[in-house]
Protein backbone atom coordinates (compact mmCIF):
# COMPACT_ATOMS: atom_id res chain seq x y z
CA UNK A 1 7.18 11.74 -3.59
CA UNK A 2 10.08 10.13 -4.57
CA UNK A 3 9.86 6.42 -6.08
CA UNK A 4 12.27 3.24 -6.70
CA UNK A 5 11.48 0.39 -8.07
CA UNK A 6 14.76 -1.40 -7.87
CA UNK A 7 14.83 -2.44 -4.52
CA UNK A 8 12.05 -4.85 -3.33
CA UNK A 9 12.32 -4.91 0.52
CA UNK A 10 11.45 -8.62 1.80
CA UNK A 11 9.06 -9.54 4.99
CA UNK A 12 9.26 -6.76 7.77
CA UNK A 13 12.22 -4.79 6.10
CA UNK A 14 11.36 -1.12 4.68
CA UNK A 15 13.54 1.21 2.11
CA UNK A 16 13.89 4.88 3.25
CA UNK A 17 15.19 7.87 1.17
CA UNK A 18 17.30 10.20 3.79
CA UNK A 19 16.10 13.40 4.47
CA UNK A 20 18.20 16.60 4.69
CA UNK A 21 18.38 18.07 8.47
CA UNK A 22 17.44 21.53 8.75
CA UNK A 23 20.56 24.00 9.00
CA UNK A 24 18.56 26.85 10.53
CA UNK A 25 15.55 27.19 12.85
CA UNK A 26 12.50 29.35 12.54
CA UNK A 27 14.19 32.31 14.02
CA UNK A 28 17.07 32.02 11.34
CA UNK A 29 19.65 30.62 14.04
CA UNK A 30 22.12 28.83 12.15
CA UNK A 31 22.48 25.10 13.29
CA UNK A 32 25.89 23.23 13.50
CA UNK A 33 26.52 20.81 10.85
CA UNK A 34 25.98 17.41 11.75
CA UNK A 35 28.11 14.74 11.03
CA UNK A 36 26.40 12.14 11.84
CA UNK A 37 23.32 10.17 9.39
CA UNK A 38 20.50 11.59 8.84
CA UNK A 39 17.35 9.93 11.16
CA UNK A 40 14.56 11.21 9.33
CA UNK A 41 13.62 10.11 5.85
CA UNK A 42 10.55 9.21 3.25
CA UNK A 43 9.58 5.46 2.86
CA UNK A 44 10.03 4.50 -0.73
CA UNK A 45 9.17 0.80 0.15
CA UNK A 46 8.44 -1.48 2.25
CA UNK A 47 8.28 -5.33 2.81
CA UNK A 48 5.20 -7.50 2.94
CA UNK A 49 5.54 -8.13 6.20
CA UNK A 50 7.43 -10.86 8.95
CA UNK A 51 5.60 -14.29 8.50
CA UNK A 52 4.80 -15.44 12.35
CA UNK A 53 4.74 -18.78 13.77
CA UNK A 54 1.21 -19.39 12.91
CA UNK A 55 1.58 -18.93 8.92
CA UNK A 56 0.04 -15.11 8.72
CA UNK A 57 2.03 -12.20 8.11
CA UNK A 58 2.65 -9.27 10.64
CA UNK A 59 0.89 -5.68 9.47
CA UNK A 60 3.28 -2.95 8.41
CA UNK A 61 2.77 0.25 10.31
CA UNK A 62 4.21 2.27 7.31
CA UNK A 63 3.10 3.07 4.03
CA UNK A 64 5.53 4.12 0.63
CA UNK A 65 5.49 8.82 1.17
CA UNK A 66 5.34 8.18 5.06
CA UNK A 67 7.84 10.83 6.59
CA UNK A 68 9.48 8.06 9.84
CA UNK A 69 12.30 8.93 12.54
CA UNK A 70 14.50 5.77 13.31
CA UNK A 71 17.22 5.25 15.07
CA UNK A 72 20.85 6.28 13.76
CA UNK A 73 22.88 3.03 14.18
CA UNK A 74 20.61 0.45 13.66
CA UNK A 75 20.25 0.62 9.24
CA UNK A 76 21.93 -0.28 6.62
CA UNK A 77 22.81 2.35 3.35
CA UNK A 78 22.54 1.47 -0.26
CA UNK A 79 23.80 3.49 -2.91
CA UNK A 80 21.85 2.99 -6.13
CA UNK A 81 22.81 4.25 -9.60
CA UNK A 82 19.84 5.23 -10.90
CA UNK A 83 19.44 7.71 -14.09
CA UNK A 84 23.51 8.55 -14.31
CA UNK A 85 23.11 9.60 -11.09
CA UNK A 86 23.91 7.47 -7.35
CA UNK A 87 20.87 7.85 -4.91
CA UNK A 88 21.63 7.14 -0.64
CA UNK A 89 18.59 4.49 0.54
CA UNK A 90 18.56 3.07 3.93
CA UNK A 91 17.48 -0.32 4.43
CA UNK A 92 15.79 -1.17 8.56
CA UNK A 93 13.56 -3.49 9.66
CA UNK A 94 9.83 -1.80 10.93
CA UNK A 95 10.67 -2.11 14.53
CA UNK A 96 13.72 0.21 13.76
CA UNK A 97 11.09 2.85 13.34
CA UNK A 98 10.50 5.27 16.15
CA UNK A 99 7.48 6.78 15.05
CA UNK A 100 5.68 8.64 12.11
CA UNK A 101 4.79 12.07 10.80
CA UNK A 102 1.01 12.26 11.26
């Protein structure tokens, strides 16, 4: 599991380390390469949560090693120097999370 600890995502916002796509399938079929960003990636961290009307804070359906699917347009990317080296992060809000590895 990957960690971060320069990014502190606020209220219902989460950070999410990309994923590489597979390039070949089971049966060693070779998969085009896809151009577009990754949707599949490893929470790193996440928010406290959105504070409602009432004064409490909305739950967080993800926790920091959770493996989540979102959708493609709707993130924002980061690059991070970190250790001589620049790491990708995405940056969503929870309800740009499709679902969850389980």
């Amino acid at each position: 599991m990957a960690t971060m600890t320069k990014l502190i995502p606020l209220e219902d916002h989460i950070v999410v380390k990309p994923l590489n796509q597979e390039t070949t399938t089971k049966s060693w079929i070779i998969l085009p390469e896809n151009k577009e960003k990754p949707n599949k990636g490893e929470v790193i961290a996440v928010g406290s949560g959105k504070i409602l009307e009432n004064g409490t804070r909305a739950p967080i359906d993800v926790k920091v090693g959770d493996i989540v699917y979102f959708a493609k347009y709707s993130i924002d990317e980061l690059e991070i120097e970190e250790n001589w080296e620049t790491n990708k992060y995405f940056v969503m809000k929870q309800s740009y999370i499709m679902a969850k590895e389980g």
